[in-house]
Protein backbone atom coordinates (compact mmCIF):
# COMPACT_ATOMS: atom_id res chain seq x y z
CA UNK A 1 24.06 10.57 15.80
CA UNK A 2 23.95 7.58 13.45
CA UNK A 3 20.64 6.70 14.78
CA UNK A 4 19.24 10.07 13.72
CA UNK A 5 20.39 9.63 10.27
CA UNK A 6 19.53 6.09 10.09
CA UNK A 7 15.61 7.17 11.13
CA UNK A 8 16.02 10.32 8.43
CA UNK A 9 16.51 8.71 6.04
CA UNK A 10 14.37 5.67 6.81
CA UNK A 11 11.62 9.14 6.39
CA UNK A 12 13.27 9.93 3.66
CA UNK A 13 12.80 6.51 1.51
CA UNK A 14 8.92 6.12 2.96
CA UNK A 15 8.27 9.68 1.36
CA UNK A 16 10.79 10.04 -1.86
CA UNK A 17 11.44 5.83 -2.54
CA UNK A 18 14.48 5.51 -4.96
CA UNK A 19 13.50 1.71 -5.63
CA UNK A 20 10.33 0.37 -7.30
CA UNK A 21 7.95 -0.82 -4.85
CA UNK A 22 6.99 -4.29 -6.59
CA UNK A 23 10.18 -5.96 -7.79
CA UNK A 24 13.03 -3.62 -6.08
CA UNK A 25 14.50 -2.30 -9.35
CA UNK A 26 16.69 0.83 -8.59
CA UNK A 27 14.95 4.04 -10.03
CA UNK A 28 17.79 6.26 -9.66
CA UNK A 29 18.69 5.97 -13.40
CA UNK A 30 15.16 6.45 -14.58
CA UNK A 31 15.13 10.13 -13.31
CA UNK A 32 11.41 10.74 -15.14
CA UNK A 33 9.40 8.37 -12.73
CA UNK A 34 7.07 10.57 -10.81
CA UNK A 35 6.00 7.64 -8.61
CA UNK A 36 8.13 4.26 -6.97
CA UNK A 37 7.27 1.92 -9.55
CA UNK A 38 9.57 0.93 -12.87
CA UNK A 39 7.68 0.89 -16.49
CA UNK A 40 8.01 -2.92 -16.33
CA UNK A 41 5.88 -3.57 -13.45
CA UNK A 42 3.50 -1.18 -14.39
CA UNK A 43 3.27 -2.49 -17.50
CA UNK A 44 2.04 -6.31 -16.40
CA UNK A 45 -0.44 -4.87 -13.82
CA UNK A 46 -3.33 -7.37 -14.71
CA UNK A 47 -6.41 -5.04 -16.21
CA UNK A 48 -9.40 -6.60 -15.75
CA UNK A 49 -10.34 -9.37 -18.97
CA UNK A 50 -13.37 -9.59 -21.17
CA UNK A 51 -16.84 -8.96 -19.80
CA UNK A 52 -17.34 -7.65 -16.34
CA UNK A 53 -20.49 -8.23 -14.05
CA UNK A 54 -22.30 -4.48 -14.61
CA UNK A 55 -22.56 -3.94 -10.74
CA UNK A 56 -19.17 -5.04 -9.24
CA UNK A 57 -16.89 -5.13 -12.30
CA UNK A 58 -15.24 -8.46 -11.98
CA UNK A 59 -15.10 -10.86 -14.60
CA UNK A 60 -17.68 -12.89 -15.72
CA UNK A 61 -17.47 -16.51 -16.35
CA UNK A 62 -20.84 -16.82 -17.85
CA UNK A 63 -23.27 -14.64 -20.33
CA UNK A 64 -24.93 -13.00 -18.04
CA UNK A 65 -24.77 -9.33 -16.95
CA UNK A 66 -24.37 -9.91 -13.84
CA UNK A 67 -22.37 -12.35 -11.46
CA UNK A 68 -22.99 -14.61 -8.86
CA UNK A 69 -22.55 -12.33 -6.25
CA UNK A 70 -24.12 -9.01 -7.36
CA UNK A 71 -27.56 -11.45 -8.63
CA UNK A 72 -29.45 -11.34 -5.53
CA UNK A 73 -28.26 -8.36 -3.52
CA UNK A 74 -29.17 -4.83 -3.82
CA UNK A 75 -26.02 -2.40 -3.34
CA UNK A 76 -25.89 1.43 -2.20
CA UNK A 77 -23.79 1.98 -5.33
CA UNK A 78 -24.98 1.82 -9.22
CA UNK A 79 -21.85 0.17 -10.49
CA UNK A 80 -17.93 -0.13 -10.48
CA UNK A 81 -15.12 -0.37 -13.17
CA UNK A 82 -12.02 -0.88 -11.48
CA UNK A 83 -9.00 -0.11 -13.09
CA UNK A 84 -7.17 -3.41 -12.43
CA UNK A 85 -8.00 -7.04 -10.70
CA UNK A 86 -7.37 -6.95 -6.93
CA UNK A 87 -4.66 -9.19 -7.00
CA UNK A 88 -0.89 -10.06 -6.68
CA UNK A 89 0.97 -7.07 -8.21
CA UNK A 90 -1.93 -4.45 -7.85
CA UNK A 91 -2.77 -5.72 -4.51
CA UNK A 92 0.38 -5.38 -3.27
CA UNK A 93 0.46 -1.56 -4.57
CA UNK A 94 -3.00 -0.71 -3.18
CA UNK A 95 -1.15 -2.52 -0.03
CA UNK A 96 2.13 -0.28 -0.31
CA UNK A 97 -0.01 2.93 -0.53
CA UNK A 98 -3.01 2.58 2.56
CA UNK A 99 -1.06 0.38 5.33
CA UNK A 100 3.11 1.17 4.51
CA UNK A 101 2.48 4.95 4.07
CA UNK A 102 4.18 5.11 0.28
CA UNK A 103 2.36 8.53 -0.19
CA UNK A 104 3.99 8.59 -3.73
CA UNK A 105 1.90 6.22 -5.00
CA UNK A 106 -1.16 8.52 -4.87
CA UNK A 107 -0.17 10.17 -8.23
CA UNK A 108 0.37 7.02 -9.74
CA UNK A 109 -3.06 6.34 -8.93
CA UNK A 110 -4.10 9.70 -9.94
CA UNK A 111 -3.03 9.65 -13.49
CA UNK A 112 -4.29 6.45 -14.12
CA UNK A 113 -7.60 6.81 -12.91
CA UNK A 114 -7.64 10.44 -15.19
CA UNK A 115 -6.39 8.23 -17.73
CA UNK A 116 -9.41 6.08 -17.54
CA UNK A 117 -12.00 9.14 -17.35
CA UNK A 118 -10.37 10.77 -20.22
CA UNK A 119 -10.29 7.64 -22.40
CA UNK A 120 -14.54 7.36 -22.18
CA UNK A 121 -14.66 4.43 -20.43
CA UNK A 122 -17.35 3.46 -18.62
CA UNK A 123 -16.09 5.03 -15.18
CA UNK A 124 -18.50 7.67 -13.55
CA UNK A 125 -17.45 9.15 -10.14
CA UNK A 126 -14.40 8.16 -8.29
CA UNK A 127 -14.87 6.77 -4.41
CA UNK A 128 -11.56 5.92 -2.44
CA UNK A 129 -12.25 3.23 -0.25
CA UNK A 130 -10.90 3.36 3.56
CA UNK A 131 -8.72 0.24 4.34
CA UNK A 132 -11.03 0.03 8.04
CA UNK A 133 -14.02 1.23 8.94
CA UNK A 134 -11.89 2.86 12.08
CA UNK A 135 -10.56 5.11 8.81
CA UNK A 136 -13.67 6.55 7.90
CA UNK A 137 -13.77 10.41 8.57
């Protein structure tokens, strides 16, 4: 019987997570959180700094509109403004959301990207992108 309960709420925690899914931090006192992440660590998620290449959005080390990558290759897309830079922190959220199931998470990424559309930045139509190609539908 203990091994039910133990797999329950194992269920339980991957669907309602009581802890904050970066640093740990119990969320049971901060009752408001809609998603598994505290205020602090979504707080330092790294946006993206200065200029950004006008295809692929990352930053640009040069003047140019454009970076290295995006220069010399035609795309199927016109351009992309991500929210944050694919790293550390966000990485391990995007991480937390596609491959360990933390469904929560999807609001969290809801209301930020509705943030973004509201605020006039330059974001045009939202794409989620599959972890694998096996994903696609």
């Amino acid at each position: 019987m203990e091994r039910v309960w133990t797999m329950i709420r194992g269920c339980l925690e991957i669907l309602f997570p009581r802890a904050c899914v970066l640093c740990g931090r119990d969320l049971l006192d901060d009752a408001a959180r809609r998603y598994p992440l505290c205020r602090d660590c979504e707080s330092n998620l790294p946006r993206v700094p200065g200029p950004r290449c006008s295809v692929c959005g990352k930053p640009l080390i040069s003047e140019q509109v454009l970076c290295m990558r995006c220069r010399d290759r035609r795309f199927d897309f016109d351009s992309a403004y991500p929210l944050w830079a694919y790293a550390g922190a966000v990485q391990d959220l995007i991480v937390s959301y596609k491959i360990r199931g933390i469904r929560p998470l999807a609001e969290f990424f809801a209301d930020r990207i509705g943030e973004q559309l509201r605020s006039g930045d330059p974001a045009g139509t939202v794409v989620p992108v599959p972890y694998r190609r096996s994903k696609l539908r």
